[in-house]
C-alpha atoms as a PDB file:
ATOM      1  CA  UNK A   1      69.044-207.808 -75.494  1.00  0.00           C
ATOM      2  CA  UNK A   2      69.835-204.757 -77.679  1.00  0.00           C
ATOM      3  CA  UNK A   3      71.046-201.396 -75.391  1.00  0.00           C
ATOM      4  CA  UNK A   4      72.948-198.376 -75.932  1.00  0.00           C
ATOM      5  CA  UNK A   5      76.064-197.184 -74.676  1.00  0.00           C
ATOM      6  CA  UNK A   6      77.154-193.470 -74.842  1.00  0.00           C
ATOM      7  CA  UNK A   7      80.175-191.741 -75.050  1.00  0.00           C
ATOM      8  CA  UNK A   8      79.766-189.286 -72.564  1.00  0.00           C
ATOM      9  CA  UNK A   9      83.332-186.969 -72.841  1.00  0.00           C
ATOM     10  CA  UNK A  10      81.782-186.050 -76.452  1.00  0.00           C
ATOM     11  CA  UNK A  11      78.274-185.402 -75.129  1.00  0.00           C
ATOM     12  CA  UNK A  12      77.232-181.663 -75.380  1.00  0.00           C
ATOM     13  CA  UNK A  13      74.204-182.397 -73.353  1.00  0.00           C
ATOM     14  CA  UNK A  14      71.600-181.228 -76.284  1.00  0.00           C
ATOM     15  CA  UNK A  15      69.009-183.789 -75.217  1.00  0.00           C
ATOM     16  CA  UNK A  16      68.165-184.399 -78.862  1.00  0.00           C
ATOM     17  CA  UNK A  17      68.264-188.331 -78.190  1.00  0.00           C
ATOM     18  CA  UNK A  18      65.737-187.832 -75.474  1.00  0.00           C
ATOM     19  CA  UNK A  19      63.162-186.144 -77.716  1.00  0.00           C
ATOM     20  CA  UNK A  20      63.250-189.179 -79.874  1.00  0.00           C
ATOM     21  CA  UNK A  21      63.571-192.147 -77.792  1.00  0.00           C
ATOM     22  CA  UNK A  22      59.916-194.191 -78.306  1.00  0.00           C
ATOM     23  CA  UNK A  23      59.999-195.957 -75.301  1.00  0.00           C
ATOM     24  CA  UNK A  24      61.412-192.496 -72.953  1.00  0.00           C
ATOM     25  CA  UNK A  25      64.456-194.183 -71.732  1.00  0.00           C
ATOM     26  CA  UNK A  26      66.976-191.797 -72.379  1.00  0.00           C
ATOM     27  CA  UNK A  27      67.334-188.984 -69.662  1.00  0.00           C
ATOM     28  CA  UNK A  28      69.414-186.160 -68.386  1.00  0.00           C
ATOM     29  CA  UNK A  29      71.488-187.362 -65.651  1.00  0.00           C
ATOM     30  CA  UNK A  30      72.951-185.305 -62.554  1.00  0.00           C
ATOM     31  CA  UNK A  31      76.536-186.274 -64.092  1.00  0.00           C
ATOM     32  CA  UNK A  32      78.891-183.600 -66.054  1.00  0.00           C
ATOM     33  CA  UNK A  33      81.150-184.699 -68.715  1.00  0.00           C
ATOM     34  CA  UNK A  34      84.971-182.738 -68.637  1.00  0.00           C
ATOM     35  CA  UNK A  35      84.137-180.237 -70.819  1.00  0.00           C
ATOM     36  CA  UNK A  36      81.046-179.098 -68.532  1.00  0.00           C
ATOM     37  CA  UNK A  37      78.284-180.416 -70.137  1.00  0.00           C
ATOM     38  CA  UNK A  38      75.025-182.436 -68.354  1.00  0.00           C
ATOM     39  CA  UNK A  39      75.526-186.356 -70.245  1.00  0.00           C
ATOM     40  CA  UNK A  40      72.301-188.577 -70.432  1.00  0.00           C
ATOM     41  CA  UNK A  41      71.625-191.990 -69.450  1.00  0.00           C
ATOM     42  CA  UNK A  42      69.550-194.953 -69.413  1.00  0.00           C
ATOM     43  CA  UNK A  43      68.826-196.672 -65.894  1.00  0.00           C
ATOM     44  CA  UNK A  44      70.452-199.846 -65.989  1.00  0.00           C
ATOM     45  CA  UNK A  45      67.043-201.396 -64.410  1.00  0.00           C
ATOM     46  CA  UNK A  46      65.052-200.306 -68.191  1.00  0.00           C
ATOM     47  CA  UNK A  47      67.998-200.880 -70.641  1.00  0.00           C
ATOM     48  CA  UNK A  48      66.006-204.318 -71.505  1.00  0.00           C
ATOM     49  CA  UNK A  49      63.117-201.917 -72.348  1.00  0.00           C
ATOM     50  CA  UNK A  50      65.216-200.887 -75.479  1.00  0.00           C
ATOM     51  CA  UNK A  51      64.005-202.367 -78.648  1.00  0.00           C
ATOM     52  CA  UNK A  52      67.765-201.427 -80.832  1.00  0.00           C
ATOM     53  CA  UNK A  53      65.386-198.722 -83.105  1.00  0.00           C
ATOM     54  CA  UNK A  54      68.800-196.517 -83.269  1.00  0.00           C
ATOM     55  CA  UNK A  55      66.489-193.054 -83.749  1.00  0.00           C
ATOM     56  CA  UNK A  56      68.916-191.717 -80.676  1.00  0.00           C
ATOM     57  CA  UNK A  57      72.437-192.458 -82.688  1.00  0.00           C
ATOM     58  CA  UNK A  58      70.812-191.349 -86.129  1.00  0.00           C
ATOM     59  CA  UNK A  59      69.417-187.825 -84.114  1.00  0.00           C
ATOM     60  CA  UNK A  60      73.057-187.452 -81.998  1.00  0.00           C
ATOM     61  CA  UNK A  61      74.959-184.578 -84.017  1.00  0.00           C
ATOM     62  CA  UNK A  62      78.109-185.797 -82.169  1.00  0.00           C
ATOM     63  CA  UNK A  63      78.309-189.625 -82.648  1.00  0.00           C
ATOM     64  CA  UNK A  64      78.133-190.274 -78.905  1.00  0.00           C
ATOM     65  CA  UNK A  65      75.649-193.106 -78.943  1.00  0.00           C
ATOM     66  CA  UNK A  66      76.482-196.897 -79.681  1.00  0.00           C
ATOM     67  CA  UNK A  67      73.625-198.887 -80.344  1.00  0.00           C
ATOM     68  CA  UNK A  68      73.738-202.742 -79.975  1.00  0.00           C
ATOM     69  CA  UNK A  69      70.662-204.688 -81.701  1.00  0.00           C
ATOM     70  CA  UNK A  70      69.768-208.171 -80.567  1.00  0.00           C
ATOM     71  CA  UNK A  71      69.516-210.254 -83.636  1.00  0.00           C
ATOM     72  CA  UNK A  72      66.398-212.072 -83.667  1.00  0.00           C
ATOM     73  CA  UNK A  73      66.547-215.377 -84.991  1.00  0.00           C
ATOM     74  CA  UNK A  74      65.187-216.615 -88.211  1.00  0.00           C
ATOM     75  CA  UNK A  75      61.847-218.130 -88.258  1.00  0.00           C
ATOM     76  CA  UNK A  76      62.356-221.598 -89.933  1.00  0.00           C
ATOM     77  CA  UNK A  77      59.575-221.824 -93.007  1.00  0.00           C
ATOM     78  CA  UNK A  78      57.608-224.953 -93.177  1.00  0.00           C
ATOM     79  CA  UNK A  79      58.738-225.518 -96.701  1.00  0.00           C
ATOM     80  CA  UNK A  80      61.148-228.682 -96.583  1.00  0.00           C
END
């Protein structure tokens, strides 16, 4: 199952990744990071929902997004 994990203490709360997310699972939460700044999240009941694209980490202008694909496996061909 591919997912995303954030690290929230660099989060400025920009909301960038949610803009970009294709399947809208990335949200503001109602937590603040120690520097003051709203942190997003994805509920742990939709994480399966995420498909690994990695458009949040490539839009995040502070690195604070981990994404973990699920490597599919190879599709034998019939040649033998």
């Amino acid at each position: 199952m591919s997912r995303i994990e954030f690290f929230e203490e660099r989060c400025k709360g920009c909301m960038l990744c949610t803009l970009v997310c294709p399947k809208e699972l990335i949200v503001s939460s109602e937590r603040f990071n120690t520097m003051g700044y709203k942190v997003v999240e994805v509920d742990k009941n939709k994480m399966d929902q995420c498909t690994g694209c990695a458009s949040c980490a490539k839009m995040c202008p502070d690195y604070v997004i981990t994404v973990y694909k699920t490597v599919k496996p190879k599709k034998e061909s019939g040649n033998d």
